[in-house]
Protein backbone atom coordinates (compact mmCIF):
# COMPACT_ATOMS: atom_id res chain seq x y z
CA UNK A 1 -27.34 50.12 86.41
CA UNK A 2 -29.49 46.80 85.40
CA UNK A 3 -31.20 48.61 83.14
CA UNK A 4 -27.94 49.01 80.81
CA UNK A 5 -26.20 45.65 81.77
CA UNK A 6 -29.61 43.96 79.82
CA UNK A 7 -29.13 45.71 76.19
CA UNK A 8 -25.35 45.73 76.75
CA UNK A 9 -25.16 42.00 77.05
CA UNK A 10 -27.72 41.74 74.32
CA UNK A 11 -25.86 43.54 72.41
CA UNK A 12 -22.38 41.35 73.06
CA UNK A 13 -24.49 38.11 71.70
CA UNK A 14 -25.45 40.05 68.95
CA UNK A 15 -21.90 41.40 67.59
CA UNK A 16 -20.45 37.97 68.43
CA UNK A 17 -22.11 37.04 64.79
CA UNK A 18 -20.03 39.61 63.32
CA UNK A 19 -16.65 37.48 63.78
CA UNK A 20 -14.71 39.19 60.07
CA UNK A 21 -14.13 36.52 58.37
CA UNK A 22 -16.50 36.14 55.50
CA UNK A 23 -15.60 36.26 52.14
CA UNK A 24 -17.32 37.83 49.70
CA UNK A 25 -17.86 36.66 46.56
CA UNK A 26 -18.15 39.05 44.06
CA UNK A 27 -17.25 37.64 40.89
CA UNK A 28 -15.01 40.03 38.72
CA UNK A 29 -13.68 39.73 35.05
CA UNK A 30 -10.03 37.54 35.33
CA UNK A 31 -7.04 39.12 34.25
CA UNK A 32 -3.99 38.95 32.71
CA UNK A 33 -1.14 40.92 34.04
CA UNK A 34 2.12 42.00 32.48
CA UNK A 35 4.78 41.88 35.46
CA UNK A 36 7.40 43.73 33.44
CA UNK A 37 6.46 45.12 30.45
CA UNK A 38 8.43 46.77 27.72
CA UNK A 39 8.68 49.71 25.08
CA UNK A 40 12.15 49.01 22.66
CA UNK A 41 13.91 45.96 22.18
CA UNK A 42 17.11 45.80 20.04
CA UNK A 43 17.94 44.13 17.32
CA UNK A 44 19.52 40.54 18.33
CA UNK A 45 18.16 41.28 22.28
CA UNK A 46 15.80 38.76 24.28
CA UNK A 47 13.71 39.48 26.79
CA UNK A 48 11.22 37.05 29.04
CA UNK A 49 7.96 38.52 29.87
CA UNK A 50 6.19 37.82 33.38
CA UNK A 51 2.80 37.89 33.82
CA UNK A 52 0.34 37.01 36.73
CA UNK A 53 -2.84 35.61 36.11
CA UNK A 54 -5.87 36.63 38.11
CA UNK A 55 -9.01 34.98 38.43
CA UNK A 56 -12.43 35.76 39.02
CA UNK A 57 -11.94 36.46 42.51
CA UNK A 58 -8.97 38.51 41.79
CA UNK A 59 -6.37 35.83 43.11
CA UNK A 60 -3.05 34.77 41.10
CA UNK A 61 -3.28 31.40 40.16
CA UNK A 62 -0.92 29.25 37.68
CA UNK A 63 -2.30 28.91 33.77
CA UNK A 64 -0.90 27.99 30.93
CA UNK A 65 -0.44 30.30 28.35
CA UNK A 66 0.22 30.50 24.61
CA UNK A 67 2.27 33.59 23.14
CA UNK A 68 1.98 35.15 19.89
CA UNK A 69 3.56 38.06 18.13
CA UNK A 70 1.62 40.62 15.90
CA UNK A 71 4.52 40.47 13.47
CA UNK A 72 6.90 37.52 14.03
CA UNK A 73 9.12 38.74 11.37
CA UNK A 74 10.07 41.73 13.81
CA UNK A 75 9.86 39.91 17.23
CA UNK A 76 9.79 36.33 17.67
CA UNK A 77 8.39 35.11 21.19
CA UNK A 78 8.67 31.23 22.46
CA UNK A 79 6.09 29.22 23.99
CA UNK A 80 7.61 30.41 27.78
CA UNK A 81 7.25 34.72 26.96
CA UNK A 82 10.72 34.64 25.60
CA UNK A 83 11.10 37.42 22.91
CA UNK A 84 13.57 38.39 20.71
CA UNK A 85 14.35 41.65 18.18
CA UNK A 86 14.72 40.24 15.18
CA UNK A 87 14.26 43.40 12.61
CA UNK A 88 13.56 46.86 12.84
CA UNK A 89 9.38 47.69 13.64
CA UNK A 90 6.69 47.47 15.71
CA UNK A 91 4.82 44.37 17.33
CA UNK A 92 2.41 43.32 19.92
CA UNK A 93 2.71 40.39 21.80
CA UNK A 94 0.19 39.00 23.10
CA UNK A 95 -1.17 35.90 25.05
């Protein structure tokens, strides 16, 4: 019986070390994510974009962005993600 109450106490000191906790740091690319994103918008509609930014170790964190439209003659977007259909065609926002 001693000789297993030896390692098995050992062995208690040893995993005590191993408490869960640590974080690991493994740097990954940040990100930009588009909360709720959208295919049509009409004519005369608005619409405000939401998007999460993620940083390099993949946690959401508050930045401020700037907003642009591929064709601002078909939708017009404001400095918060606002857009708004202004013509009939195809655009990309992006920030």
């Amino acid at each position: 019986m001693k000789k297993l109450f030896v390692p098995f106490i050992a062995m208690l000191f040893l995993l005590q070390g191993c408490i869960g906790d640590d974080i690991i740091f493994d740097s990954i690319k940040a990100d930009l994510r588009f909360n709720n994103p959208i295919d049509t918008l009409a004519i005369g509609e608005s619409y405000q974009l939401e998007v999460t930014f993620l940083n390099e170790l993949g946690q959401a964190t508050s930045t401020e962005l700037s907003w642009a439209s591929s064709a601002p003659t078909v939708i017009e977007v404001d400095e918060t993600g606002r857009i708004t259909g202004l013509s009939e065609g195809s655009a990309v926002i992006s920030s």
